[in-house]
Protein backbone atom coordinates (compact mmCIF):
# COMPACT_ATOMS: atom_id res chain seq x y z
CA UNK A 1 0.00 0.00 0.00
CA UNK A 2 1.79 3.50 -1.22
CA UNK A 3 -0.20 6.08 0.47
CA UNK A 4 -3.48 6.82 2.96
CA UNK A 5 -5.31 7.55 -0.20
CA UNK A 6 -4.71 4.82 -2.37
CA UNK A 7 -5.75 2.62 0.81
CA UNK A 8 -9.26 5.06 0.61
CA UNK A 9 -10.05 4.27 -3.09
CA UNK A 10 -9.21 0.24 -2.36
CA UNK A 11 -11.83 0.13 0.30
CA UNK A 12 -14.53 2.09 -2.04
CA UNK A 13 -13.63 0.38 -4.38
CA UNK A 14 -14.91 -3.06 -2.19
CA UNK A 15 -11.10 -4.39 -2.69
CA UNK A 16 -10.27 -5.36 1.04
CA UNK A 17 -13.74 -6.71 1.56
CA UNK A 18 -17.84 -6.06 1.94
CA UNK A 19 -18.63 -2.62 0.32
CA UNK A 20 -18.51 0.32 2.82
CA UNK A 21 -22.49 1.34 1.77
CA UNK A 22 -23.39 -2.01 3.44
CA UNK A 23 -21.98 -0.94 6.79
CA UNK A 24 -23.30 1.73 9.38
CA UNK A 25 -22.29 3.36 11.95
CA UNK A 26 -24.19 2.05 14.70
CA UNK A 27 -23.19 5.57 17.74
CA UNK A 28 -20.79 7.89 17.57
CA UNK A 29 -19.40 9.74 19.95
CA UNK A 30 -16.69 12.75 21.11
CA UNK A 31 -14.70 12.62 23.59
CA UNK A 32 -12.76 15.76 24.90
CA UNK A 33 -9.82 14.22 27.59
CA UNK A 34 -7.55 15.18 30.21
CA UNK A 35 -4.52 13.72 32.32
CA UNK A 36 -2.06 14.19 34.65
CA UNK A 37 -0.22 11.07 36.25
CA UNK A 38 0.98 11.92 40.01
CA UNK A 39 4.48 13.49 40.20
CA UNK A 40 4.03 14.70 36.69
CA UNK A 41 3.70 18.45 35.40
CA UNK A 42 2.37 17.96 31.81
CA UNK A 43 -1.30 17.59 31.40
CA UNK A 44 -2.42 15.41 28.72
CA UNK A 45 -4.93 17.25 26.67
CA UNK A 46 -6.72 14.57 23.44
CA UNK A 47 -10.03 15.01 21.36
CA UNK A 48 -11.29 11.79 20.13
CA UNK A 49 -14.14 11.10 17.71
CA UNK A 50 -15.43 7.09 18.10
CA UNK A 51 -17.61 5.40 15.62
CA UNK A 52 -18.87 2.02 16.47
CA UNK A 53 -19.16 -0.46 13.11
CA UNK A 54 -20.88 -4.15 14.81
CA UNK A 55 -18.35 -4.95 17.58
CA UNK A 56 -15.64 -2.63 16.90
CA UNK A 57 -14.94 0.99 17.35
CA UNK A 58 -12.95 3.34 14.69
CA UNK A 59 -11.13 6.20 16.51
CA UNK A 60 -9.12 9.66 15.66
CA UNK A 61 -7.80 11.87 17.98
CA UNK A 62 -7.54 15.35 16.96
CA UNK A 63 -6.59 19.28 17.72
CA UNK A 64 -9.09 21.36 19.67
CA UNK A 65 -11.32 23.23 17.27
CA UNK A 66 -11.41 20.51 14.53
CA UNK A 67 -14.52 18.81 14.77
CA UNK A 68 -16.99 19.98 16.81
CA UNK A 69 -19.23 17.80 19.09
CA UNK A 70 -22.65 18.16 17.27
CA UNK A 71 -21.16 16.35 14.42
CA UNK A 72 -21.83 13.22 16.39
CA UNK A 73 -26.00 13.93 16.67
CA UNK A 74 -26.45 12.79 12.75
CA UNK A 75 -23.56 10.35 12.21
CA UNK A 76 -25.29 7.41 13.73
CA UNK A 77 -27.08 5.50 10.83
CA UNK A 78 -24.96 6.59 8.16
CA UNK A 79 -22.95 4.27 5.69
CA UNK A 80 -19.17 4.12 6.17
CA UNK A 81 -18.80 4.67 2.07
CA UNK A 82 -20.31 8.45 2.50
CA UNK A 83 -17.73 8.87 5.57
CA UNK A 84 -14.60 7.02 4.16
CA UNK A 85 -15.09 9.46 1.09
CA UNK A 86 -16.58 12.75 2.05
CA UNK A 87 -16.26 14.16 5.40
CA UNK A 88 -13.35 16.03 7.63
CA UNK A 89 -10.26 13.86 8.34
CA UNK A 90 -10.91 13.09 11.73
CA UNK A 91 -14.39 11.36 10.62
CA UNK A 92 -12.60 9.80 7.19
CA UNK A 93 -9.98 8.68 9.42
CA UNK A 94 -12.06 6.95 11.99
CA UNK A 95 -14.04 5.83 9.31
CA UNK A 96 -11.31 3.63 7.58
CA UNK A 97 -10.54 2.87 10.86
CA UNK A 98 -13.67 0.84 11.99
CA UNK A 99 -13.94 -0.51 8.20
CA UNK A 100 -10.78 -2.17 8.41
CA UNK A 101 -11.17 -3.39 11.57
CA UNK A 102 -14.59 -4.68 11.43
CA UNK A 103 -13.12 -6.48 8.25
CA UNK A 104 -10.24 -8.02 10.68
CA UNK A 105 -10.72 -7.06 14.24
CA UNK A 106 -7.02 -6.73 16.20
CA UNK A 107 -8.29 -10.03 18.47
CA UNK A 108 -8.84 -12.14 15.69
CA UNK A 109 -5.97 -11.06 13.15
CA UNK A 110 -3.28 -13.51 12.31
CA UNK A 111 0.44 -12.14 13.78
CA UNK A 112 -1.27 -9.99 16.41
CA UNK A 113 0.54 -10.95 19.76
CA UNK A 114 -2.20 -9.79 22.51
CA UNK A 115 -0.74 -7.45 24.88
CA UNK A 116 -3.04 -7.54 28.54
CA UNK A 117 -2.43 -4.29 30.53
CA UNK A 118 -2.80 -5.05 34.59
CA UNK A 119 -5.68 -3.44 36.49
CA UNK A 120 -4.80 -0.48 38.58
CA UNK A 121 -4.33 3.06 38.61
CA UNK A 122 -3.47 5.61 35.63
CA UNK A 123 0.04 5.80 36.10
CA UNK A 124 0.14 1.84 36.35
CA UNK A 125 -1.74 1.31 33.37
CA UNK A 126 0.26 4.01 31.43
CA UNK A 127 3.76 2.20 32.45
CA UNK A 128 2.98 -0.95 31.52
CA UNK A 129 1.49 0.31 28.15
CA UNK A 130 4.22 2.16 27.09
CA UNK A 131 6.87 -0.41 28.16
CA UNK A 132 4.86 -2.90 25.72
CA UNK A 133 5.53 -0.34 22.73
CA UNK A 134 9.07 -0.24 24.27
CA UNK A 135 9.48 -3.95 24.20
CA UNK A 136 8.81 -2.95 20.00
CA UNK A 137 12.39 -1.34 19.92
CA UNK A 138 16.05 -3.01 20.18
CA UNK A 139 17.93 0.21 19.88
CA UNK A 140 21.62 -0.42 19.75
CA UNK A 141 23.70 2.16 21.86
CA UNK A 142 24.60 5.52 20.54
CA UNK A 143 21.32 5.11 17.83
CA UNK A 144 19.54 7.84 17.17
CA UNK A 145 15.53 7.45 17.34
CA UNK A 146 13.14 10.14 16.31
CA UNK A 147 9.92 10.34 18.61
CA UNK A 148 6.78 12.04 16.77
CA UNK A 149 4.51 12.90 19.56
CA UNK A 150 6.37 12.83 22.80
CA UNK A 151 5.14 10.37 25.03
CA UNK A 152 7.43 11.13 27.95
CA UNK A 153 7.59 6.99 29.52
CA UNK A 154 8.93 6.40 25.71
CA UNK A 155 11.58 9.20 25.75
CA UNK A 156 12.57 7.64 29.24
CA UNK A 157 12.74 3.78 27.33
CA UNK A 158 14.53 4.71 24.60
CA UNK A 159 17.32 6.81 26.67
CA UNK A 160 17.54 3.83 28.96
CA UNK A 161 18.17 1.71 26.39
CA UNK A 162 21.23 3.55 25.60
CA UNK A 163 19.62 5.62 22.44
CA UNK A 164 19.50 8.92 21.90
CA UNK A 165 15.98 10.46 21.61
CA UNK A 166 15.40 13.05 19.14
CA UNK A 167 11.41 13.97 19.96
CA UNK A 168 9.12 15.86 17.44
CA UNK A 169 5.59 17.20 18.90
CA UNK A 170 3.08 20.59 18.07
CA UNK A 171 1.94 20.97 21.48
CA UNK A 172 5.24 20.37 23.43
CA UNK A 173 8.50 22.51 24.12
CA UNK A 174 10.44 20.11 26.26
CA UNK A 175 10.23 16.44 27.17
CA UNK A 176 10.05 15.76 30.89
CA UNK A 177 13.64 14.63 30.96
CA UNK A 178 14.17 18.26 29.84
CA UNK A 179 15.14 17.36 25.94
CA UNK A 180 14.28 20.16 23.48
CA UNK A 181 11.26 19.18 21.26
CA UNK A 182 11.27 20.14 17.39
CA UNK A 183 8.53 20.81 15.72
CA UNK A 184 10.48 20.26 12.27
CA UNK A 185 9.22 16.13 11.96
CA UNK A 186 11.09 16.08 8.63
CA UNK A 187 14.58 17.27 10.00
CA UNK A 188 14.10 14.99 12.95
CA UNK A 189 13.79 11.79 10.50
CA UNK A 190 16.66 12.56 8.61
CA UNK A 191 18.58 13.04 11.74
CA UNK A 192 17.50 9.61 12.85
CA UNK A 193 18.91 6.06 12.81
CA UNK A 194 15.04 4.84 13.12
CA UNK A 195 11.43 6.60 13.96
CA UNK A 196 8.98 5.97 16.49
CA UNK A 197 5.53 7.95 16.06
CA UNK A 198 2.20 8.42 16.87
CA UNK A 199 -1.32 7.15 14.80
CA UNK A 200 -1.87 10.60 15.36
CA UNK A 201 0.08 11.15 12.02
CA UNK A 202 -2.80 9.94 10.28
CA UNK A 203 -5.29 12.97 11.96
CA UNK A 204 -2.88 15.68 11.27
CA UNK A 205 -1.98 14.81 7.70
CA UNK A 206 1.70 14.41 7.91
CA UNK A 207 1.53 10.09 7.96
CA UNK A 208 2.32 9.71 4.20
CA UNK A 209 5.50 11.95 4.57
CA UNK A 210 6.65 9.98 7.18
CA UNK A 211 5.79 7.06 5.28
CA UNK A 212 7.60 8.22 2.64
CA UNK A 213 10.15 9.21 3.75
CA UNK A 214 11.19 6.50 6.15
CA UNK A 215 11.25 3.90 2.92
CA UNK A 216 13.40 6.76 0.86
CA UNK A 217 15.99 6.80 3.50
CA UNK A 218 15.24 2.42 4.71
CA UNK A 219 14.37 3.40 8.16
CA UNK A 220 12.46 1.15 10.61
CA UNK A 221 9.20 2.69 11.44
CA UNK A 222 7.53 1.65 14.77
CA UNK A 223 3.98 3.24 15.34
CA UNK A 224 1.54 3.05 18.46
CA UNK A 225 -1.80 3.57 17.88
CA UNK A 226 -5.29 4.86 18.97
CA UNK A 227 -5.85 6.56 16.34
CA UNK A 228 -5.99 4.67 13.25
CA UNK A 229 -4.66 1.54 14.35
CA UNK A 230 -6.41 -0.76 11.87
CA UNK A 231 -5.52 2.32 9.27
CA UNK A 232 -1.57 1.72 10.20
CA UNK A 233 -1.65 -2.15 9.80
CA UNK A 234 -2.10 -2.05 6.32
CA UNK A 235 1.19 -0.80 5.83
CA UNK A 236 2.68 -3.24 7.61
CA UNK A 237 5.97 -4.46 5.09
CA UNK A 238 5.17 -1.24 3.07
CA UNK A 239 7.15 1.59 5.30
CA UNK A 240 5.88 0.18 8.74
CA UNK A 241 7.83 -1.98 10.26
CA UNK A 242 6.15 -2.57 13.80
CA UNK A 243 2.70 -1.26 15.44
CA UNK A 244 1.35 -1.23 18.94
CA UNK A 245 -2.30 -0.94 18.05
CA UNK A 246 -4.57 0.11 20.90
CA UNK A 247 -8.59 -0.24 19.53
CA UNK A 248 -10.78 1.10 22.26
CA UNK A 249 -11.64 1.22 25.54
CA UNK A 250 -8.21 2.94 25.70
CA UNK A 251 -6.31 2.03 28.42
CA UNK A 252 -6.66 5.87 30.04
CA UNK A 253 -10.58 5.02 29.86
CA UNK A 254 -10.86 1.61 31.96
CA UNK A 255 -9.33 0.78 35.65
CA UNK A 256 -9.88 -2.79 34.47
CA UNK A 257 -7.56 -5.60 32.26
CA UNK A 258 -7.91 -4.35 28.75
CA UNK A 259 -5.45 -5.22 25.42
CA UNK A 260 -3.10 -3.88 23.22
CA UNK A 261 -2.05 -6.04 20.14
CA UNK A 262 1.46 -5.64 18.74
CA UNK A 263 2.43 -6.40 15.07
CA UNK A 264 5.66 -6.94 13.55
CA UNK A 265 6.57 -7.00 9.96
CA UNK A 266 7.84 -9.70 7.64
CA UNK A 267 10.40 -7.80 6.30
CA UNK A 268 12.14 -6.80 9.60
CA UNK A 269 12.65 -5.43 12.75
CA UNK A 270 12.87 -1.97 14.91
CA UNK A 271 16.75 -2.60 15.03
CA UNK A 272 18.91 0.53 14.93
């Protein structure tokens, strides 16, 4: 799969399964989140738009101001073909998004190793999500890894590991750890030895760049996912070369067990 679009015109086409027109969205909802884990000084702000196709959910995060709530009132009861192709990104993302996964849910999908995150508290929860898209990486000392949307337990894992994290975000100036934090994604990727990022790539436009770019230059692309996640394992062997895909309940919105299912590639690893 080349690009985001080309993946849009297979699925309208009916190429990766049942025709969108024959599915609905069956609620829809917005979701406007905060969070701060105890000891912490950054507050988590995330916009989420849900759509529900039969048992799964398709979700995009997005920037304030993007979609606004009442968009959810008249979503319910429409066909997936008139979102997929004609509505804001956030919706066509999410859209594609509970297609694809109602095609191939993440629990039944062959090479999807079920990740179970423990009951507890937030900051519980959080660690042992993030060391699960950790456990993704084998960064060799002295690497270089570029981080698009800072996830400050990641910057921590891939420092530890003896890399050297080069982080990329719009909404952050420094990391936790106190790194400087570019907003220049391309100049961070061509600095890197391999790139980690965020399905929010897909919401904001910039995920066939990266894409792109990462397979000009043969880096290893790693992506963990809310948003999108069924969106980002289609490209798995085609630019991506691992995914953490996290379909909802997120694992911020539940005190109870709930999964994450990491992919890897057939053509590699997350080796820098």
């Amino acid at each position: 799969m080349t690009s985001v679009a080309a993946l849009t015109e297979s699925v309208l086409a009916g190429e990766r399964g049942p025709s969108p027109a024959d599915l609905s969205v069956i609620s829809a909802f917005w979701l406007h989140h905060t969070t701060r884990l105890p000891g912490a000084d950054v507050t988590y702000r995330n916009y989420y738009l849900l759509l529900r196709v039969g048992e799964v959910f398709g979700a995009c995060s997005f920037e304030p101001g993007e979609l606004d709530p009442s968009y959810c009132e008249e979503a319910s009861g429409l066909s997936l073909d008139k979102l997929i192709g004609d509505a804001p990104l956030p919706v066509r993302i999410a859209a594609l998004d509970a297609y694809l996964a109602s095609v191939e849910p993440h629990h039944s999908a062959p090479g999807a190793e079920e990740i179970v995150l423990p009951a507890g508290t937030p900051d519980v929860r959080a660690r042992a999500r993030d060391a699960a898209v950790a456990g993704l990486l084998e960064v060799r000392p002295g690497a270089k890894v570029a981080l698009i949307g800072v996830v400050n337990p990641l910057v921590d894992a891939i420092t530890e590991r003896g890399g050297s994290c080069l982080p990329c975000d719009f909404n952050l100036a420094r990391t936790a750890s106190g790194l400087p934090v570019s907003r220049d994604m391309t100049a961070v990727v061509d600095a890197a030895d391999a790139v980690v990022a965020t399905g929010m790539t897909l919401s904001n436009g910039s995920f066939d760049v990266l894409l792109d770019r990462c397979r000009e230059q043969s880096k290893p692309l790693a992506v963990y996912a809310q948003t999108g996640s069924a969106v980002v394992r289609a490209f798995l062997g085609s630019g991506v070369t691992a995914l953490s895909a996290e379909p909802f309940p997120f694992s911020q919105f539940s005190s109870r067990p709930t999964s994450l299912y990491r992919y890897q590639s057939q053509d590699g690893d997350v080796r820098t």
